[in-house]
Protein backbone atom coordinates (compact mmCIF):
# COMPACT_ATOMS: atom_id res chain seq x y z
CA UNK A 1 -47.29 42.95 34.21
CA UNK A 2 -47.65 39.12 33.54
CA UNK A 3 -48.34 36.55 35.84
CA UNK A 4 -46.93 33.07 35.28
CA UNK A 5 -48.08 29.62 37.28
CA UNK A 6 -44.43 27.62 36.70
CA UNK A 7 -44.49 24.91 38.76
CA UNK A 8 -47.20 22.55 40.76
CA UNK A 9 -45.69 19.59 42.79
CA UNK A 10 -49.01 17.35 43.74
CA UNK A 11 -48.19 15.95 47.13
CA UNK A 12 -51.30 13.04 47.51
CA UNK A 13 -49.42 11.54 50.66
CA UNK A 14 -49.65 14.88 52.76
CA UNK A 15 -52.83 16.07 50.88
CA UNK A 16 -50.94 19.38 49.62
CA UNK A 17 -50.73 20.72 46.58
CA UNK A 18 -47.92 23.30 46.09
CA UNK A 19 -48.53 26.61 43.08
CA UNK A 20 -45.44 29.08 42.83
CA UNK A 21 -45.65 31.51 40.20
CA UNK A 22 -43.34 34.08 38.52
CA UNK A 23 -43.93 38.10 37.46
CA UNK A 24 -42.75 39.49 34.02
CA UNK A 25 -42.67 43.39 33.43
CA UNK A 26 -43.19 43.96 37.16
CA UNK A 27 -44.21 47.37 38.62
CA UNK A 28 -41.84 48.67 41.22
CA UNK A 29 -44.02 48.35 44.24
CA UNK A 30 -46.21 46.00 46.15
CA UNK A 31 -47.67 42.87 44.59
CA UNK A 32 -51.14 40.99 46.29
CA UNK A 33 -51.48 37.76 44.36
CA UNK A 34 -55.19 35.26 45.07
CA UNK A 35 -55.19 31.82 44.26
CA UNK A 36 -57.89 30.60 42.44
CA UNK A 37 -58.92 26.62 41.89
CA UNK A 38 -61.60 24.85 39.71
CA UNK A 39 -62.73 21.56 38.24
CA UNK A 40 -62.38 22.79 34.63
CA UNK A 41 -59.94 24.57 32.83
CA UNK A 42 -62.31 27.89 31.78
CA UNK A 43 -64.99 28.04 34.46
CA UNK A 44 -65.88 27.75 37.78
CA UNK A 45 -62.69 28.92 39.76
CA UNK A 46 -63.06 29.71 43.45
CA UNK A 47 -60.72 32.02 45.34
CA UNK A 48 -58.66 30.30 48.09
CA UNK A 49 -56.55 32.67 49.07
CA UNK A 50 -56.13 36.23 48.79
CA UNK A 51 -54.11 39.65 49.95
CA UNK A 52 -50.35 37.23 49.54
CA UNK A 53 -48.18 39.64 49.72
CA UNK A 54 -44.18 39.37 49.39
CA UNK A 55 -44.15 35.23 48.33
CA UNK A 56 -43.86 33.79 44.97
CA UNK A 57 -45.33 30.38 45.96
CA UNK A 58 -48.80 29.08 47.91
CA UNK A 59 -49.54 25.82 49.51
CA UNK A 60 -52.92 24.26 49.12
CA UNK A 61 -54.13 22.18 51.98
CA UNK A 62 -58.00 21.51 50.38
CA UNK A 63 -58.86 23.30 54.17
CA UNK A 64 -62.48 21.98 54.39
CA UNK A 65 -62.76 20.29 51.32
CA UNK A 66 -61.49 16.40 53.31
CA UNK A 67 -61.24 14.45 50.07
CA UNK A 68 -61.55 17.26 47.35
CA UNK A 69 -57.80 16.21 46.22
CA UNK A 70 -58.04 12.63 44.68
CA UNK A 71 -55.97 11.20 41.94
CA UNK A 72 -59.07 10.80 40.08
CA UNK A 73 -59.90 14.19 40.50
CA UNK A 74 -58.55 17.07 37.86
CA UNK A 75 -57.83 20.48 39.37
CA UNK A 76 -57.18 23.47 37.26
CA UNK A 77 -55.09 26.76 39.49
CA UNK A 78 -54.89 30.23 38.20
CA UNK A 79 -53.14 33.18 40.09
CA UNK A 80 -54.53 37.26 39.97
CA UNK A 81 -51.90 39.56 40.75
CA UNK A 82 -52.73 43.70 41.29
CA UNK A 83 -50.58 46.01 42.27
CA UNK A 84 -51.91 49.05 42.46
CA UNK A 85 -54.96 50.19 39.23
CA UNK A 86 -52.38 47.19 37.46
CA UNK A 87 -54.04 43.59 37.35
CA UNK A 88 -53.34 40.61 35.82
CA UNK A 89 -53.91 37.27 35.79
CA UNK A 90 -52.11 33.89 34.56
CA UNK A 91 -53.47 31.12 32.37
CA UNK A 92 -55.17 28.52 34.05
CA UNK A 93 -52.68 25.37 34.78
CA UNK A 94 -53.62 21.61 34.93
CA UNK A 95 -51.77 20.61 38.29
CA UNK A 96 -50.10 17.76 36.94
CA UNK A 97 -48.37 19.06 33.43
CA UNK A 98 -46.84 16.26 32.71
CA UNK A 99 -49.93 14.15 31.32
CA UNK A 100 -50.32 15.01 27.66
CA UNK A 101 -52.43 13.65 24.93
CA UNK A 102 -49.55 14.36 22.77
CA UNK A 103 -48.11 10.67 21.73
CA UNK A 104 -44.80 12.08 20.74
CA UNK A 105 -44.13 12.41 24.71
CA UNK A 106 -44.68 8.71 24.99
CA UNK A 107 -43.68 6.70 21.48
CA UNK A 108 -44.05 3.91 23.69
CA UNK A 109 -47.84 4.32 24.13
CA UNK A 110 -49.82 3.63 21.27
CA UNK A 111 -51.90 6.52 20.20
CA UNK A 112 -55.19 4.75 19.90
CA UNK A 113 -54.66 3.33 23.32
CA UNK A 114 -54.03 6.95 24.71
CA UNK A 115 -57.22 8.01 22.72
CA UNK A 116 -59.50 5.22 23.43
CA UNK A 117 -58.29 4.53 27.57
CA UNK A 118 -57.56 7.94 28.29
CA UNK A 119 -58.41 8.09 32.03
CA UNK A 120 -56.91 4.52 32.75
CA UNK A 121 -53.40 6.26 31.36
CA UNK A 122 -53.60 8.97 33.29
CA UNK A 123 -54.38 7.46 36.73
CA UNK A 124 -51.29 4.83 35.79
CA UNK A 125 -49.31 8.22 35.32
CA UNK A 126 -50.13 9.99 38.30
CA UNK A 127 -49.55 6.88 40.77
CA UNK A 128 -46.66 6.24 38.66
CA UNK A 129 -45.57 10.09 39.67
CA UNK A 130 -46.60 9.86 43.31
CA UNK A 131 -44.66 6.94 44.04
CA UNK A 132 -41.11 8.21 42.12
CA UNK A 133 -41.60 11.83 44.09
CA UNK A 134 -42.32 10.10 47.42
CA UNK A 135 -39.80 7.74 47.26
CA UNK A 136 -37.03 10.48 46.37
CA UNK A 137 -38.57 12.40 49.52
CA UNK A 138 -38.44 9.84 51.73
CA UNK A 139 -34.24 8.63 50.55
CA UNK A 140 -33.52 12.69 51.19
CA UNK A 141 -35.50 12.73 54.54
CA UNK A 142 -33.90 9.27 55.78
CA UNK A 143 -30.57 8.65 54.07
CA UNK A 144 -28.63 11.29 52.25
CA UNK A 145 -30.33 14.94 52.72
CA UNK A 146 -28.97 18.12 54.12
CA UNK A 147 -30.81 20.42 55.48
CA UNK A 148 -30.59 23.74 53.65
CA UNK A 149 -32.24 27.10 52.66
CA UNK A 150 -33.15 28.24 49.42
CA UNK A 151 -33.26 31.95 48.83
CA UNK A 152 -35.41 32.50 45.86
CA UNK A 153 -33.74 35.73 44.31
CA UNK A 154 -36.75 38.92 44.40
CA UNK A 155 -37.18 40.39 41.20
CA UNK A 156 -40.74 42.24 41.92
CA UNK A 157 -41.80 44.23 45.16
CA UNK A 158 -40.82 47.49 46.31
CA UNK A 159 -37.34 48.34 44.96
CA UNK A 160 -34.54 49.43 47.22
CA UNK A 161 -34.58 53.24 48.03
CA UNK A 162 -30.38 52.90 49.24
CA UNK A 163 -28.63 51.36 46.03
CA UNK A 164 -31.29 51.41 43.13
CA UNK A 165 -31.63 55.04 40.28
CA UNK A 166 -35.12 55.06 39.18
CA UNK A 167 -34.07 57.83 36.63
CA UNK A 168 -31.15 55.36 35.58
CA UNK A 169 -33.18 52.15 36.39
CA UNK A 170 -29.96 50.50 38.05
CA UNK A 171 -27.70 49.59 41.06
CA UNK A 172 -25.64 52.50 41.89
CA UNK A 173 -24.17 51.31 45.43
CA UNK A 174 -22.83 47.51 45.85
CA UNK A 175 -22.96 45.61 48.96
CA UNK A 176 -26.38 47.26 49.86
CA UNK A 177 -27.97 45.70 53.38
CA UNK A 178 -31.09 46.42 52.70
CA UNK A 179 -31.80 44.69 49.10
CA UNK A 180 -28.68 42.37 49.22
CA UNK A 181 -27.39 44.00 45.69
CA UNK A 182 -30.91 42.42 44.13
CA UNK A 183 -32.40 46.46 43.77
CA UNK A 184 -35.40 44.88 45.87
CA UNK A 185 -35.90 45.80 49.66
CA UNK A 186 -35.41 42.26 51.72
CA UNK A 187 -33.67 40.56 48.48
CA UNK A 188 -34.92 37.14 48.89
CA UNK A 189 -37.60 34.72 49.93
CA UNK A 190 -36.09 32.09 52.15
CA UNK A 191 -37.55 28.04 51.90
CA UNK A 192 -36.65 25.13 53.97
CA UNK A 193 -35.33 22.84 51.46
CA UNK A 194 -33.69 19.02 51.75
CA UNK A 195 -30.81 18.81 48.89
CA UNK A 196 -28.16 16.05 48.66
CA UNK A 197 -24.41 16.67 47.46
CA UNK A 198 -24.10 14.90 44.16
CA UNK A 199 -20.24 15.57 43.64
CA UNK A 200 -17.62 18.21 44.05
CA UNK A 201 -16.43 19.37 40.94
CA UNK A 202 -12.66 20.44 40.13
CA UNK A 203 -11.88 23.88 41.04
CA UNK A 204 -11.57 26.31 38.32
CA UNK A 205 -8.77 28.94 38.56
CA UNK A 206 -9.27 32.33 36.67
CA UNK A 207 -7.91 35.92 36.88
CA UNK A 208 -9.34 39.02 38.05
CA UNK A 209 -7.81 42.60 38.85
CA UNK A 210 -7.42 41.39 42.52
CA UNK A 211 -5.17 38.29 41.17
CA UNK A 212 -5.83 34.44 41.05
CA UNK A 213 -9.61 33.29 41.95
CA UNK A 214 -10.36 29.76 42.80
CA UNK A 215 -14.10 28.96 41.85
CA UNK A 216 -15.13 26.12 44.28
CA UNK A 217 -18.45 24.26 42.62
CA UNK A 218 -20.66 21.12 43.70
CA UNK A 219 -23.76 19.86 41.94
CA UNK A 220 -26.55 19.16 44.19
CA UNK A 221 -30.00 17.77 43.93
CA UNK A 222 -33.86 18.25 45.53
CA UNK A 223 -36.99 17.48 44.44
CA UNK A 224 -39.32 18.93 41.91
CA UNK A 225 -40.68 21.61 43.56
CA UNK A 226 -39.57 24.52 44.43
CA UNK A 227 -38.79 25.59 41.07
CA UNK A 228 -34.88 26.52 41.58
CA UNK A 229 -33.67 30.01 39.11
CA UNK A 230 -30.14 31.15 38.42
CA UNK A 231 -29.06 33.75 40.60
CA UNK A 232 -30.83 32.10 43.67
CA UNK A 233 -28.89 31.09 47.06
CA UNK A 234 -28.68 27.79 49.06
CA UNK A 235 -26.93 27.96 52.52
CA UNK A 236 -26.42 24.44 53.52
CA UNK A 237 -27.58 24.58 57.41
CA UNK A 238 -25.06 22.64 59.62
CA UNK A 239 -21.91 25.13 58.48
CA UNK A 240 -23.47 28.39 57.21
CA UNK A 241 -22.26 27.74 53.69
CA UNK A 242 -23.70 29.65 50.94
CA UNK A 243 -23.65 29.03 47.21
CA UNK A 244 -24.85 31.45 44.32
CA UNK A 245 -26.90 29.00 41.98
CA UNK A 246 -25.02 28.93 38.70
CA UNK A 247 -27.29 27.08 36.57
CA UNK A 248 -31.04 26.56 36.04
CA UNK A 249 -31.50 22.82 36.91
CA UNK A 250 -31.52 20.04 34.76
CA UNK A 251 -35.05 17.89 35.77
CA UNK A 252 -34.12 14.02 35.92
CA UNK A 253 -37.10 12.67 34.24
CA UNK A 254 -38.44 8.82 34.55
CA UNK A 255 -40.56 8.02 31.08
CA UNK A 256 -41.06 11.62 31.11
CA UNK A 257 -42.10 12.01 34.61
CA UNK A 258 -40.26 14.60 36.32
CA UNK A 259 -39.12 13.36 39.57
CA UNK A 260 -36.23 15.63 40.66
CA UNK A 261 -33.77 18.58 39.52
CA UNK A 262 -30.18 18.69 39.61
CA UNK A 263 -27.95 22.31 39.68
CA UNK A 264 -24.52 23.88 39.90
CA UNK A 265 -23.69 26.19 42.33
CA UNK A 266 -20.65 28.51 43.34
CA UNK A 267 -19.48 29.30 46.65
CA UNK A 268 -19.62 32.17 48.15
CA UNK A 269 -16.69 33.78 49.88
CA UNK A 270 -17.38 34.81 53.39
CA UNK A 271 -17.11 38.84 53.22
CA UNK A 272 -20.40 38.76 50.75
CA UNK A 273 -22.92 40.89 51.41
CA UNK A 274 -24.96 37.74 51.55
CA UNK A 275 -23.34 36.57 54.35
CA UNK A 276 -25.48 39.06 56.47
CA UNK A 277 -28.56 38.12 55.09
CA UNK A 278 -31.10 37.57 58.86
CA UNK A 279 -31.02 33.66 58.90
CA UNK A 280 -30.48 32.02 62.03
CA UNK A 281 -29.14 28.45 60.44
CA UNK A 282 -27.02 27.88 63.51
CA UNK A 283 -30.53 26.76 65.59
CA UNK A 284 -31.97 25.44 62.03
CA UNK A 285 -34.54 28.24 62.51
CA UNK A 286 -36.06 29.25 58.73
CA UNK A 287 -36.41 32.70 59.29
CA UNK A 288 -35.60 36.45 58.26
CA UNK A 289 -35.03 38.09 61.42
């Protein structure tokens, strides 16, 4: 079992910072993760949260710490997973990954000037990233966002005792209830997510045993955070549409400052299994049932 922090999204104007992690080589049964933070990469980490159980992602709200979170302020996270005698824990992460002392990320910046005005740079960064983010928020919030659901795809927990072989370590009944055809019981996380419908792309016509299949795409866009995987599912909330995510995202990048991600995605025919997934989107309630 490895534990891996892959994505922080600083949030200065709602004093939040959000961690979501992955698991590699999982165990088949129940994960706890704790959140630890620090000033410094190596020492000094104190547990904010522990016993998580069933999420891949944690928000940090600095509760009774008013001020702790400060551009001028570096914080280091690191997640502990155990699941069962099993531990592990991930490498401690810098919050904001984007600031490098690496000069071939900016040939623009001299590297003496990097060297020599170090903190300077990196405060210009950060307020530099804070304002693209927020301002990307705040055109989805007031001008072109939908409202939509992100089901981040399970792929640790307890597996599903109706459709998964241990002995053959795979499916072995499709359109399972219970695991959604993922192998693990519930199937996916759901997150409230804003996105905004880029284009429709031309519909793609291919063959299958059952005859001709029409392949419906659009490319749609959110911010940074959360980090978005193939496989996942978005139901768009005012129709009950759901689309399988075909691609990992491409991140739109400003002077190599992330500011928001960009993916393909199918849609789903309405006899899926995924269609009974428990999410009330009719009342725009974020929910499993």
């Amino acid at each position: 079992m490895k534990v891996i922090i892959n994505k922080t999204y600083p949030n200065f104007a709602e004093q939040k910072m959000y961690i979501q992690w992955d698991v590699e080589s999982p165990p088949s049964t129940q994960i706890l993760f704790s959140v630890y933070r620090s000033e410094a990469p190596n020492t000094g980490f104190t547990e904010i949260a522990s016993n998580i159980a069933d999420s891949c992602f944690y928000v940090d709200t600095f509760e009774g710490t008013p001020g702790f979170f400060s551009i001028e302020r570096p914080i280091y996270y690191k997640v502990k997973a155990v699941a069962g005698n099993e531990t592990a824990e991930s490498n401690p992460v810098y919050y904001d990954g984007t600031i490098s002392a690496d000069p071939k990320e900016q040939p623009d910046i001299d590297a003496s000037y990097r060297t020599m005005n170090r903190f300077q740079y990196d405060k210009q960064r950060k307020l530099v990233r804070n304002s693209l983010m927020q301002n990307f928020k705040v055109l989805l919030e007031k001008m072109v966002g939908i409202e939509a659901i992100l089901l981040k795809r399970k792929h640790w927990g307890n597996r599903c005792g109706y459709c998964f072989d241990p002995v053959a370590n795979k499916q072995v009944k499709s359109h399972c209830t219970h695991c959604y055809d993922t192998t693990w019981i519930g199937g996916y996380w759901p997150m409230g997510i804003l996105v905004y419908e880029r284009s429709s792309m031309p519909i793609q016509v291919g063959k299958e045993t059952a005859g001709t299949v029409e392949v419906r795409q659009n490319s749609y866009s959110t911010l940074y955070f959360p980090q978005i995987n193939y496989g996942d599912i978005m139901i768009i909330k005012y129709n009950n549409t759901r689309y399988f995510i075909k691609t990992s995202p491409n991140v739109t990048n400003r002077r190599t400052i992330p500011v928001h991600q960009t993916f393909i995605v199918d849609l789903i025919p309405p006899e899926h299994v995924i269609y009974q997934f428990p999410i009330d989107t009719m009342n725009g309630v974020f929910y499993v049932k």
